[in-house]
N, C-alpha and C. Protein backbone atom coordinates (compact mmCIF):
# COMPACT_ATOMS: atom_id res chain seq x y z
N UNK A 1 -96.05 -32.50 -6.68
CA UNK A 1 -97.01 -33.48 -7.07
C UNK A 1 -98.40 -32.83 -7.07
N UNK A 2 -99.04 -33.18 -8.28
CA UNK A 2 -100.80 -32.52 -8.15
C UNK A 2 -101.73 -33.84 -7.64
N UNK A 3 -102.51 -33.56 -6.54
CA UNK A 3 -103.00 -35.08 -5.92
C UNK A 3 -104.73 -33.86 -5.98
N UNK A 4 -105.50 -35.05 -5.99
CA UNK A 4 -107.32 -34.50 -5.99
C UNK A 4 -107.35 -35.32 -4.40
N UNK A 5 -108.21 -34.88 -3.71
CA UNK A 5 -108.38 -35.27 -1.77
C UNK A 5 -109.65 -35.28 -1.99
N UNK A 6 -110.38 -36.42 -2.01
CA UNK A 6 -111.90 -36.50 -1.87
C UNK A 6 -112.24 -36.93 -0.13
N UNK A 7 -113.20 -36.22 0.27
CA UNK A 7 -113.60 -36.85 1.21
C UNK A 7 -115.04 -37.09 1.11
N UNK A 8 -115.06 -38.26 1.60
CA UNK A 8 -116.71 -38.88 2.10
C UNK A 8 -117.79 -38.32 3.48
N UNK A 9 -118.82 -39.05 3.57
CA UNK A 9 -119.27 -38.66 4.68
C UNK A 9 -119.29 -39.62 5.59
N UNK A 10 -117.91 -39.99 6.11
CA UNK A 10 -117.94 -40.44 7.55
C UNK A 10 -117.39 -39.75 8.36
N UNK A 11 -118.62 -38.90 8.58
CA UNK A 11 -118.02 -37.81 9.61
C UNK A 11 -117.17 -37.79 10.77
N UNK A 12 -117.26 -38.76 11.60
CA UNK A 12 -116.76 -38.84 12.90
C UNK A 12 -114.55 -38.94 12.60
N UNK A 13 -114.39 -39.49 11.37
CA UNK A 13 -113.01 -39.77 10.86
C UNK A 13 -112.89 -38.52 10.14
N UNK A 14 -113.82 -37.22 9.83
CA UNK A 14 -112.89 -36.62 8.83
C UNK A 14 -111.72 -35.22 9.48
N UNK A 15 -111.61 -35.12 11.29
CA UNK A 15 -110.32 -34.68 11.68
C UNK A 15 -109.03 -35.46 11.29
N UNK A 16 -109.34 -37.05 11.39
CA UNK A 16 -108.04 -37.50 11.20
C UNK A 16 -107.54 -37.43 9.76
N UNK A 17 -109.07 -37.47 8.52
CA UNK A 17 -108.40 -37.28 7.35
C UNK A 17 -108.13 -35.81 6.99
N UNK A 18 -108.38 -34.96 7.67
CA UNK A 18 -107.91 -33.53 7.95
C UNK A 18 -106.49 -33.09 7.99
N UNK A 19 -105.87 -34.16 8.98
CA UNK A 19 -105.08 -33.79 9.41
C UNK A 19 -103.54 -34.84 8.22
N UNK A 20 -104.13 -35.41 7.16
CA UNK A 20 -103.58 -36.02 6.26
C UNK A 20 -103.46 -34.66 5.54
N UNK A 21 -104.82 -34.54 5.40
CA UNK A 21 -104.79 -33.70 3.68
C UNK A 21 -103.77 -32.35 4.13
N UNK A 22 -103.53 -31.91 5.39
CA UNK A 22 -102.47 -31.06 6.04
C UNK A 22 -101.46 -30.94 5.60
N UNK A 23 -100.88 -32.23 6.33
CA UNK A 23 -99.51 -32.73 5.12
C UNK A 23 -99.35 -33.13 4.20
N UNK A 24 -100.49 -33.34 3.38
CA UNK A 24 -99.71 -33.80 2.13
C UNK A 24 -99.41 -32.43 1.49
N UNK A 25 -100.52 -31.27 1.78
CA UNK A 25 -100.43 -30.04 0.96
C UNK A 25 -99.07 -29.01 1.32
N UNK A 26 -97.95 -29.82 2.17
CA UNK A 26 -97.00 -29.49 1.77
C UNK A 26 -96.14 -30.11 1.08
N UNK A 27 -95.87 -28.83 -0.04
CA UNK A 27 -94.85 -29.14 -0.79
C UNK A 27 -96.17 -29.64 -2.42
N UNK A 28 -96.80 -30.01 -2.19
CA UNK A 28 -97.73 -30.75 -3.64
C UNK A 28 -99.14 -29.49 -3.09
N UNK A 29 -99.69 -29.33 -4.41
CA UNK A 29 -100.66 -29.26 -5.40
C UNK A 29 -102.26 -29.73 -4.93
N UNK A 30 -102.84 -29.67 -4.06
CA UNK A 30 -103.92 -30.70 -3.63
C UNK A 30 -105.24 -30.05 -4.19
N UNK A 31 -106.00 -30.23 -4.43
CA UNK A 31 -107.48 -29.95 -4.78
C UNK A 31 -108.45 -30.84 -4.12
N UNK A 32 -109.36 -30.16 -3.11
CA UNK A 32 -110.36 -30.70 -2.61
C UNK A 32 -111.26 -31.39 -3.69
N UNK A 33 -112.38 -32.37 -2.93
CA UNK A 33 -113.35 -32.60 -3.48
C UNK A 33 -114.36 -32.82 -2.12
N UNK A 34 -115.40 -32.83 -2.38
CA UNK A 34 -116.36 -33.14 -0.92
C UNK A 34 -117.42 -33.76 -1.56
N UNK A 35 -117.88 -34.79 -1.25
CA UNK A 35 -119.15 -35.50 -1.07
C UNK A 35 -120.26 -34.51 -1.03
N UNK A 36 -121.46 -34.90 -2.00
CA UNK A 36 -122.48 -34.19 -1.77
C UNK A 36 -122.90 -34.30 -0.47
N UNK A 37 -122.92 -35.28 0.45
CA UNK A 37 -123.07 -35.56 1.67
C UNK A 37 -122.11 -34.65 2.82
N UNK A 38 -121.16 -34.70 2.80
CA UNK A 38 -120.10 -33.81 3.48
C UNK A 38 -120.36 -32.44 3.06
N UNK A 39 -120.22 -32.19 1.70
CA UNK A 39 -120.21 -30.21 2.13
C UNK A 39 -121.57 -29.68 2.33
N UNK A 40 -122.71 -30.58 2.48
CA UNK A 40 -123.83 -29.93 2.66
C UNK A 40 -124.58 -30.34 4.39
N UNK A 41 -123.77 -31.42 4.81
CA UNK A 41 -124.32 -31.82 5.84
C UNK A 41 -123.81 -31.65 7.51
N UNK A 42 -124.65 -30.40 8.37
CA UNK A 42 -124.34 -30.44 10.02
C UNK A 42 -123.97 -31.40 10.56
N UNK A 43 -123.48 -32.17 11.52
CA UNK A 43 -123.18 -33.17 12.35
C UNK A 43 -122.99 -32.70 13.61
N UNK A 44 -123.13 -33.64 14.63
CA UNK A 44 -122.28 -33.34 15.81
C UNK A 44 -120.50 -33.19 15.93
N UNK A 45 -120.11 -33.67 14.68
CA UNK A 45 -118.89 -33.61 14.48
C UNK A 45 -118.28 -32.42 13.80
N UNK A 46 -119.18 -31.55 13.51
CA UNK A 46 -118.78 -30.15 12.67
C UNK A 46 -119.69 -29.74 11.51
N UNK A 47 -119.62 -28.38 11.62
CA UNK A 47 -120.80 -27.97 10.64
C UNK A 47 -120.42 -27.95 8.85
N UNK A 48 -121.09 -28.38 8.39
CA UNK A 48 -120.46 -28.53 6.58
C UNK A 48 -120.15 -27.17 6.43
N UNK A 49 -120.41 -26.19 6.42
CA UNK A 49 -119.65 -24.75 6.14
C UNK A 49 -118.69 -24.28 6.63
N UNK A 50 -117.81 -25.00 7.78
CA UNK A 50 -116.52 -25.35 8.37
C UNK A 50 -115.54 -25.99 7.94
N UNK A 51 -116.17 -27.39 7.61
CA UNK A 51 -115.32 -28.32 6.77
C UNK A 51 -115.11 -27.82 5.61
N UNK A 52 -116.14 -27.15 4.78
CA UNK A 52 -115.86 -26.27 3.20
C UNK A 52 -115.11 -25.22 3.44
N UNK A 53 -114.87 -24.52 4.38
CA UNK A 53 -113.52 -23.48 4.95
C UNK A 53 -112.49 -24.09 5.29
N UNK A 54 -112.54 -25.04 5.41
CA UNK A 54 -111.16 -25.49 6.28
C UNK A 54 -110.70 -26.37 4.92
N UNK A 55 -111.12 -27.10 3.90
CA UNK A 55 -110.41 -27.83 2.58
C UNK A 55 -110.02 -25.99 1.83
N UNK A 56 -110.84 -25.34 1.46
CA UNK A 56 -110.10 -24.27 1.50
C UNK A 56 -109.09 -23.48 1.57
N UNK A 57 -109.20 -23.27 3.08
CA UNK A 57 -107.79 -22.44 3.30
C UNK A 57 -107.06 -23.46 3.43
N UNK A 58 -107.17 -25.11 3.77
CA UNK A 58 -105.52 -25.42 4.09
C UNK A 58 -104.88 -26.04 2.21
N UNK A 59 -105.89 -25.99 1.38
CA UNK A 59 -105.75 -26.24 0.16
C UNK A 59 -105.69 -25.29 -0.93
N UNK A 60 -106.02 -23.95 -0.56
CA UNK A 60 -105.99 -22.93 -1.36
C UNK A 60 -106.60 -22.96 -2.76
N UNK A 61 -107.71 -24.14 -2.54
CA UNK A 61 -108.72 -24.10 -4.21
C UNK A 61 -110.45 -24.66 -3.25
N UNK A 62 -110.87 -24.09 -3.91
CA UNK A 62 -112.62 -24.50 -3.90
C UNK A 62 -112.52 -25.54 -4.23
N UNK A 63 -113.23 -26.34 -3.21
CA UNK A 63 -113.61 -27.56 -3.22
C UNK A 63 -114.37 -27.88 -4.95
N UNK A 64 -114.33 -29.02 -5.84
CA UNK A 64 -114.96 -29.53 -6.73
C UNK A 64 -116.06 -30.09 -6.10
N UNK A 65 -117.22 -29.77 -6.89
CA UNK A 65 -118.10 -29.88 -5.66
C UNK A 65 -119.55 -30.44 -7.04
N UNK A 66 -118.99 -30.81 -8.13
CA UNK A 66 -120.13 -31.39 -9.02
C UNK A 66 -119.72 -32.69 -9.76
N UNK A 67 -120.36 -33.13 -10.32
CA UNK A 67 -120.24 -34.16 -11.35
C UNK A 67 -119.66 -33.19 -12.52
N UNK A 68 -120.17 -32.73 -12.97
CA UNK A 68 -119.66 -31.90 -13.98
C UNK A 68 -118.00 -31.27 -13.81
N UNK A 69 -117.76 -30.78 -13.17
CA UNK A 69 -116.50 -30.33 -12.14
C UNK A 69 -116.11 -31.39 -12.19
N UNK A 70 -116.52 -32.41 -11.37
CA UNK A 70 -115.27 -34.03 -11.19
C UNK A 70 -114.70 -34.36 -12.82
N UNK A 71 -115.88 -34.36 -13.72
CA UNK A 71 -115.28 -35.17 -14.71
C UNK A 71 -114.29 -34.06 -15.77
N UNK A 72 -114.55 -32.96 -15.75
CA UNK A 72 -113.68 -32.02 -16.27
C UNK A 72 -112.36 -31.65 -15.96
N UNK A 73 -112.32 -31.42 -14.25
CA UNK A 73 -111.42 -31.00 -13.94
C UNK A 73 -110.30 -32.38 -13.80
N UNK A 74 -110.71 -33.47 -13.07
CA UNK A 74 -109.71 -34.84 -13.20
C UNK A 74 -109.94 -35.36 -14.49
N UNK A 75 -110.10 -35.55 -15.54
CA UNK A 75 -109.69 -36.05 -16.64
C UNK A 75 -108.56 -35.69 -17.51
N UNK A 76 -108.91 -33.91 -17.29
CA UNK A 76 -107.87 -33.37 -18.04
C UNK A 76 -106.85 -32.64 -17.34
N UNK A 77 -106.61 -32.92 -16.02
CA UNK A 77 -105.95 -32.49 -14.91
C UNK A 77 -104.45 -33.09 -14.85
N UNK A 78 -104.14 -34.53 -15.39
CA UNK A 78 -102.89 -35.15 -14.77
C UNK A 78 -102.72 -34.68 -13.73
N UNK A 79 -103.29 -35.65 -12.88
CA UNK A 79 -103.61 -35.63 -11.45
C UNK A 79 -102.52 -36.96 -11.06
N UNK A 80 -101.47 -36.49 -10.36
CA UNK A 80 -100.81 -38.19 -9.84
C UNK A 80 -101.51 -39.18 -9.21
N UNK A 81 -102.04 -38.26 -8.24
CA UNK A 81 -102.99 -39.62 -7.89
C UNK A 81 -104.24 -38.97 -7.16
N UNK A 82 -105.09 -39.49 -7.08
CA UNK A 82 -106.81 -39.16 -6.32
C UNK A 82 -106.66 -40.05 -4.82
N UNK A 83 -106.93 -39.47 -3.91
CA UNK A 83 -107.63 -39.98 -2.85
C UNK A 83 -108.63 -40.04 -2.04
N UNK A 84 -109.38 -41.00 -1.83
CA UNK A 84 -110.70 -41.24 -1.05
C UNK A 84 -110.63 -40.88 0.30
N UNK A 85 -110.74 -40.19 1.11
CA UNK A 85 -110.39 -40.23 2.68
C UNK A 85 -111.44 -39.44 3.37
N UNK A 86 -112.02 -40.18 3.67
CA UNK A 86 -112.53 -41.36 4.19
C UNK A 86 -112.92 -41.85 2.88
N UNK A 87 -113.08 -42.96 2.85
CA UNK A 87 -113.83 -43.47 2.06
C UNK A 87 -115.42 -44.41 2.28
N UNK A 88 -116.26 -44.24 2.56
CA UNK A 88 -117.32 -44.67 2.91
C UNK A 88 -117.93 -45.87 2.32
N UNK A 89 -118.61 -47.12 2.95
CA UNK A 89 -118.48 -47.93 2.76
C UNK A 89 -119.95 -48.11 1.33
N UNK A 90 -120.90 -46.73 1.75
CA UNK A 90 -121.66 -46.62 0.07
C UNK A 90 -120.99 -45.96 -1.07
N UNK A 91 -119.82 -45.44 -1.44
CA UNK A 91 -118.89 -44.63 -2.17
C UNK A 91 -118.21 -46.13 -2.50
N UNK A 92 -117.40 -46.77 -1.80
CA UNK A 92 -116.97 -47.94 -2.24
C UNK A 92 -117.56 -48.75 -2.85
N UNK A 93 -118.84 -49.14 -2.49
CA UNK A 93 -119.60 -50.18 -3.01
C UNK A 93 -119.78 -49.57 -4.40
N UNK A 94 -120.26 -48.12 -4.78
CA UNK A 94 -120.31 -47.75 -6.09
C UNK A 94 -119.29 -47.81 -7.14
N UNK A 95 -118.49 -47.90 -5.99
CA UNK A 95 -116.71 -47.83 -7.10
C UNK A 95 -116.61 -49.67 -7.70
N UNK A 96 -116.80 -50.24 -6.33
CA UNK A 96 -117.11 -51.72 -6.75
C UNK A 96 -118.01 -52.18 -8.27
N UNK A 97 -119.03 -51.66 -8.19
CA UNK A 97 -120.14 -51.72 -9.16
C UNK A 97 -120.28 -50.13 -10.61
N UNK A 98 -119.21 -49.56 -10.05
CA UNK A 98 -118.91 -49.17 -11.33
C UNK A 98 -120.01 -48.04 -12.06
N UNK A 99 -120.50 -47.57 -10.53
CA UNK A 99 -121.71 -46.47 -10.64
C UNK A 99 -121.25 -45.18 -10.55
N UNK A 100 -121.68 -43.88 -10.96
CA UNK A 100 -120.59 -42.83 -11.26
C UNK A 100 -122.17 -41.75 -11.35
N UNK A 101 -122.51 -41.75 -9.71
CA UNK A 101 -123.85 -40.67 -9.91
C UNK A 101 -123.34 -39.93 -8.85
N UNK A 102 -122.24 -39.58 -7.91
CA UNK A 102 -121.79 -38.51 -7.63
C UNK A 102 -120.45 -38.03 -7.43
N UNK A 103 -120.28 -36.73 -7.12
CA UNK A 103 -118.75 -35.83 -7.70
C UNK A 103 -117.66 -36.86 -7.32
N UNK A 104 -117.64 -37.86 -6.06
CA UNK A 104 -116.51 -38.64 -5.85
C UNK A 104 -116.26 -39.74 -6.57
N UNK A 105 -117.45 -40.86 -7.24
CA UNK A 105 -117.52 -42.15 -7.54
C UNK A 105 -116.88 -41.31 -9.22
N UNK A 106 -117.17 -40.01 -9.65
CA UNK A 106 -116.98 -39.58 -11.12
C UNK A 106 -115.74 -39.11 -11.07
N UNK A 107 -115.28 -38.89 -9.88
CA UNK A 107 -113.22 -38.70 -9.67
C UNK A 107 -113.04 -39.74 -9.90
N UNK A 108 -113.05 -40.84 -9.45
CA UNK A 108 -112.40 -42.11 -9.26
C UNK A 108 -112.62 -42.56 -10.68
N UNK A 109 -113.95 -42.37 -11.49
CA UNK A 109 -114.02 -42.82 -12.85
C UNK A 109 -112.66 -42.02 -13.83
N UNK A 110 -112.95 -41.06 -13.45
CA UNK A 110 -111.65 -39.83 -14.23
C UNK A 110 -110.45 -40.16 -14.12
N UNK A 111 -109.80 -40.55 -12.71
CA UNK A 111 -108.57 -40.52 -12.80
C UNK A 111 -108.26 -42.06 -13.39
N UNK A 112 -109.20 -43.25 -12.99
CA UNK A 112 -108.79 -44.50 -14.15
C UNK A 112 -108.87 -44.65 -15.37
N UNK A 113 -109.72 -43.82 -15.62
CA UNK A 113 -109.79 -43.55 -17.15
C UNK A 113 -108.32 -42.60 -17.56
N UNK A 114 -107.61 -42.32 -17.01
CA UNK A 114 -106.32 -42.11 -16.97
C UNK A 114 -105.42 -42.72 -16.53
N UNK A 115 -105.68 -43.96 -15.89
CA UNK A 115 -104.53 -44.80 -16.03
C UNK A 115 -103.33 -44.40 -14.77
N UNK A 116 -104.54 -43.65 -13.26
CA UNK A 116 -103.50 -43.29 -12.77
C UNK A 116 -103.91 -43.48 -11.32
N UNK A 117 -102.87 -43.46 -10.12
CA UNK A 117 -103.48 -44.23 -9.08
C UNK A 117 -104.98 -43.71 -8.02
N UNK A 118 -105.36 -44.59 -7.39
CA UNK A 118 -106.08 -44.19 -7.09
C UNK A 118 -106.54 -44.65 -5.58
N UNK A 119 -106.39 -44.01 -4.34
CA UNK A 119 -105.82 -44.64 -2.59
C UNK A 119 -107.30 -44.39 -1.92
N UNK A 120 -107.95 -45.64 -1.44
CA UNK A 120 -109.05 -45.97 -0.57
C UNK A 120 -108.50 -45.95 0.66
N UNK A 121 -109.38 -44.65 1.36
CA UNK A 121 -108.81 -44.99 3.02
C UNK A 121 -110.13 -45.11 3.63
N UNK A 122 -110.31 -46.35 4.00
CA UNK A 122 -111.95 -47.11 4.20
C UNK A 122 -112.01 -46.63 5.53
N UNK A 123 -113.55 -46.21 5.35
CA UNK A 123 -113.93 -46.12 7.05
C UNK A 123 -115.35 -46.33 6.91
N UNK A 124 -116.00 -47.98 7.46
CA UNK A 124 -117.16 -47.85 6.76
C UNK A 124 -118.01 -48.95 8.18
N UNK A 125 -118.97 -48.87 9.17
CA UNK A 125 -119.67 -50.01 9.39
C UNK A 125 -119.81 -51.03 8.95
N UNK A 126 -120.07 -51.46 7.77
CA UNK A 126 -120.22 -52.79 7.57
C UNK A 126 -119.10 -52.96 6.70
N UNK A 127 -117.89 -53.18 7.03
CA UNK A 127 -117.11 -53.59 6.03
C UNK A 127 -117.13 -54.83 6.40
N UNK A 128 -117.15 -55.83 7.40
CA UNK A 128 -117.44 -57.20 7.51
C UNK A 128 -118.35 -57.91 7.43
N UNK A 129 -119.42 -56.80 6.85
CA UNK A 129 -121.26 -57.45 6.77
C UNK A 129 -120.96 -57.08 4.91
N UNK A 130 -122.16 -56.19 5.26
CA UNK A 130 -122.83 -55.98 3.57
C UNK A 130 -121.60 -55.61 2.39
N UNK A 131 -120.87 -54.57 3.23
CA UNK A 131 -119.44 -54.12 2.30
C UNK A 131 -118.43 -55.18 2.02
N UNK A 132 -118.15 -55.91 2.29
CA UNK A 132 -116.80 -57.28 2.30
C UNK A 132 -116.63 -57.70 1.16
N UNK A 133 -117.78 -57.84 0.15
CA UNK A 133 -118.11 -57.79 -1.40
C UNK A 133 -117.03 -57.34 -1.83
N UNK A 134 -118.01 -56.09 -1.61
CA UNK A 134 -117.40 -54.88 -2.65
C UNK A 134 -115.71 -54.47 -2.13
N UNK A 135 -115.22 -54.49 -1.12
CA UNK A 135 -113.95 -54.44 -0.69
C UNK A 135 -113.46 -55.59 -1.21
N UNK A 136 -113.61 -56.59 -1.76
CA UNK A 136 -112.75 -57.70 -2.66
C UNK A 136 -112.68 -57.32 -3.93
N UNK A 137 -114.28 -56.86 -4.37
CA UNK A 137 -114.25 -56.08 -5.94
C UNK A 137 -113.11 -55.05 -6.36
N UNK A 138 -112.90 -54.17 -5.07
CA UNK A 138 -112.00 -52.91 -5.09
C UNK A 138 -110.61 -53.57 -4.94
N UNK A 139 -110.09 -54.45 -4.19
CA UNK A 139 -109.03 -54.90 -4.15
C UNK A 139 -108.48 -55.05 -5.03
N UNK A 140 -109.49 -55.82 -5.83
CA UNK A 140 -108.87 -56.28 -7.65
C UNK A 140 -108.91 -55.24 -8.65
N UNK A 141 -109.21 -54.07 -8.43
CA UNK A 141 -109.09 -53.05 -9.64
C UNK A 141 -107.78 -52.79 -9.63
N UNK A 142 -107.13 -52.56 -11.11
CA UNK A 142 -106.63 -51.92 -11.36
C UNK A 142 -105.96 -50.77 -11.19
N UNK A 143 -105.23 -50.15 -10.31
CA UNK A 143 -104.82 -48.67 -10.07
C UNK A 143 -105.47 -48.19 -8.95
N UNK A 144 -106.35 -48.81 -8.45
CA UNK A 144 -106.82 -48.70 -6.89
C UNK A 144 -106.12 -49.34 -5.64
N UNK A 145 -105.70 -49.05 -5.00
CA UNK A 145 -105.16 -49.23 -3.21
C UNK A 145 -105.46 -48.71 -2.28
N UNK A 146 -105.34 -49.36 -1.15
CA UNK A 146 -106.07 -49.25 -0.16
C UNK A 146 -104.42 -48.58 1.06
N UNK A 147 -105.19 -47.87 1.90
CA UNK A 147 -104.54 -47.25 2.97
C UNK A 147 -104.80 -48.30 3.87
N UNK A 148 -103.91 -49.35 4.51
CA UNK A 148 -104.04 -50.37 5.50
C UNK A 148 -105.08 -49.41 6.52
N UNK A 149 -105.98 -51.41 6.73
CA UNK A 149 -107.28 -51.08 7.71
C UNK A 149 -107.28 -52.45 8.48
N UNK A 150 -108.52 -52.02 9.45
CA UNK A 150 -108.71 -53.02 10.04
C UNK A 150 -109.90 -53.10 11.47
N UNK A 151 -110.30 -53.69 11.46
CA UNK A 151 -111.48 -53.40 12.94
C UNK A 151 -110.98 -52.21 13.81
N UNK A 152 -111.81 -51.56 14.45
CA UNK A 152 -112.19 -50.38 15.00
C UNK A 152 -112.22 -50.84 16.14
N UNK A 153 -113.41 -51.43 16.36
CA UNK A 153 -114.22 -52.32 17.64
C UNK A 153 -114.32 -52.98 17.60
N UNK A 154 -113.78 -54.49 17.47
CA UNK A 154 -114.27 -55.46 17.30
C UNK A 154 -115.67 -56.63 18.55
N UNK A 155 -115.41 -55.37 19.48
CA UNK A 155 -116.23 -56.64 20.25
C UNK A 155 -117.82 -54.98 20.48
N UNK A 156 -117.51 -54.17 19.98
CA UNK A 156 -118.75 -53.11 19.88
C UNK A 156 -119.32 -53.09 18.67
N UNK A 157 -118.21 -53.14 17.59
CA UNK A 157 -118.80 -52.71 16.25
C UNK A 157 -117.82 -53.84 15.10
N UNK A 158 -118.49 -55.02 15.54
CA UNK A 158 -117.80 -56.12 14.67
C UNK A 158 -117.50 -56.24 13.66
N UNK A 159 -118.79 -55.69 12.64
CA UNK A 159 -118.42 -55.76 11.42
C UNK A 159 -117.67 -54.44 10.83
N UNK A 160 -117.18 -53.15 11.72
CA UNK A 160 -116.89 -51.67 11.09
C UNK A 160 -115.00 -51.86 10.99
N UNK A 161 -114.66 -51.27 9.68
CA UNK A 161 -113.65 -51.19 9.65
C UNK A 161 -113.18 -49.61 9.62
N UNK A 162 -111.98 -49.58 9.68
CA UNK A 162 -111.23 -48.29 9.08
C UNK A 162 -109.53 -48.40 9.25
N UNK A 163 -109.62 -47.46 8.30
CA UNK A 163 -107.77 -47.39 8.07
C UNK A 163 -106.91 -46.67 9.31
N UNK A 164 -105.94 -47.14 9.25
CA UNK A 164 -104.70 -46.07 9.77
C UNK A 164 -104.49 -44.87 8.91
N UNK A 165 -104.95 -43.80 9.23
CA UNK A 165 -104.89 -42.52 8.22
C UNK A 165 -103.51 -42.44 8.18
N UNK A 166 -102.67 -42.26 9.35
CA UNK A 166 -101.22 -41.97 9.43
C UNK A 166 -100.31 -42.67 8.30
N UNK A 167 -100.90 -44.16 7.79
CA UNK A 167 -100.44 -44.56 6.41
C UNK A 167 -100.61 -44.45 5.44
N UNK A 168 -101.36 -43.02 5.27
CA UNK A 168 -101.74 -42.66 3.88
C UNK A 168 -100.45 -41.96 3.33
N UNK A 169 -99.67 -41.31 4.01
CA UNK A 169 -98.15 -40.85 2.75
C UNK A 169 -97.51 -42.26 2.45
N UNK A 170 -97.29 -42.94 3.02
CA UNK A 170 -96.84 -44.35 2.55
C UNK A 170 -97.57 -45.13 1.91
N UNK A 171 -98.68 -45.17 1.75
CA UNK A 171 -99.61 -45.95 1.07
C UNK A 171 -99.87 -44.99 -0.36
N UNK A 172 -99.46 -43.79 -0.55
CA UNK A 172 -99.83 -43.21 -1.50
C UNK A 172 -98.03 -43.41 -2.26
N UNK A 173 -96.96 -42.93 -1.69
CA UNK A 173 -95.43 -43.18 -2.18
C UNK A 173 -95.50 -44.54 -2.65
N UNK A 174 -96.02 -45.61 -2.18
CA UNK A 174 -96.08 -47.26 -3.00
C UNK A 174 -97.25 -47.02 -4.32
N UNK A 175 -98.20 -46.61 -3.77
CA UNK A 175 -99.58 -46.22 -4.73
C UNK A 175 -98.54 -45.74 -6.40
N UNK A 176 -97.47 -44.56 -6.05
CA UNK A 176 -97.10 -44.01 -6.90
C UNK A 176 -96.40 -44.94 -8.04
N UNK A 177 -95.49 -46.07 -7.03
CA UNK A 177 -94.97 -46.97 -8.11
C UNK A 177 -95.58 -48.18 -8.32
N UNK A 178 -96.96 -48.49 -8.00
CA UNK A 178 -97.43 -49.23 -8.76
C UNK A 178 -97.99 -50.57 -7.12
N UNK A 179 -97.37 -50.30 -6.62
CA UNK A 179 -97.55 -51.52 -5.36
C UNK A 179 -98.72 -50.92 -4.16
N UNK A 180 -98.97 -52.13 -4.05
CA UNK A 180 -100.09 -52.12 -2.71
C UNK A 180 -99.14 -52.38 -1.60
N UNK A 181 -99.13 -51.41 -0.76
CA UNK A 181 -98.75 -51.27 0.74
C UNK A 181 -98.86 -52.46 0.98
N UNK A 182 -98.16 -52.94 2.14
CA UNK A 182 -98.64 -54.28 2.63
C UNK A 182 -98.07 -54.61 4.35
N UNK A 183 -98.89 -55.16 4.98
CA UNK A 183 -100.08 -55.97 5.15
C UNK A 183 -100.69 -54.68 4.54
N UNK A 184 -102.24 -55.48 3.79
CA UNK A 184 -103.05 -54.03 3.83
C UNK A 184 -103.88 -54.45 4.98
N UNK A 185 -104.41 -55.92 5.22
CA UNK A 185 -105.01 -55.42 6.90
C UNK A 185 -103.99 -55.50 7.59
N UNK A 186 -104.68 -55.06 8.89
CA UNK A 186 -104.07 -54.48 10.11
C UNK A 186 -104.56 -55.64 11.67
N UNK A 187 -103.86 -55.84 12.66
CA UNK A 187 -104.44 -56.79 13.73
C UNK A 187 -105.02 -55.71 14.61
């Protein structure tokens, strides 16, 4: 299988989506992508010139790392499917509203404009405040699914959601034939 692995910048989640993009790259085809935010940005959680080594070697291609790059390489790629992981709750909202000003929101334009799936694994603060919108907007697209989620913290960080990463091969094997995982929330 040829799959595109975008990640966002919610840094503190991107070991666990690390440790996805691990396995999926056995046996399939994976091609990084990184957030202008992610491959350029230090954290306490790891330095961006680490994370751009490490999609790397465990992917064996250079990260896509432009607008130009996103829309070239996934359009004409037959890509089975694209994934968001993390997916951040300003990356979503753009996908919601259909804005396409950086390398990830212009994957997600590419691979629907192909007619092919496309797996949100949300990890965002306000998904029960400002984001809740746009996570209904995304629900209803077309060829988009979600990696079951659900509160984090609910009595620290009320409104923050995020997925079970561990259901992203299953959420992507349903993704493939057409179905949304289900429950997609989580208790």
């Amino acid at each position: 299988m040829k799959l595109a692995y975008a990640l966002c910048g919610s840094f503190c989640t991107h070991a666990r989506s690390l440790a996805q993009l691990r396995l999926l790259c056995e046996g399939n085809e994976v091609y990084p992508v990184l957030s202008e935010i992610s491959a350029a940005t230090d954290t306490r959680f790891g330095e961006a010139a680490a994370l751009r080594e490490t999609v790397k070697s465990v992917t064996g291609h250079e990260h896509i790392s432009t607008i130009r790059e996103a829309e070239e390489i996934i359009t004409r790629g037959n890509f089975d499917a694209l994934i968001v992981s993390p997916c951040t709750g300003n990356t979503l909202a753009k996908i919601a509203s259909g804005i396409t000003d950086s390398v990830v929101t212009m994957c997600v334009k590419a691979q629907l404009r192909n007619r092919r799936p496309v797996i949100i694994a949300i990890a965002t603060n306000d998904g029960l405040g400002a984001n809740l919108f746009n996570i209904a907007m995304v629900l209803e697209k077309k060829n988009v699914y979600f990696v079951p989620f659900g509160q984090d913290d609910a009595h620290r960080k009320p409104t923050s959601l995020i997925c079970d990463f561990r259901r992203l091969p299953e959420t992507l094997d349903a993704a493939l034939r057409g179905h949304q995982i289900q429950p997609v929330l989580l208790e």
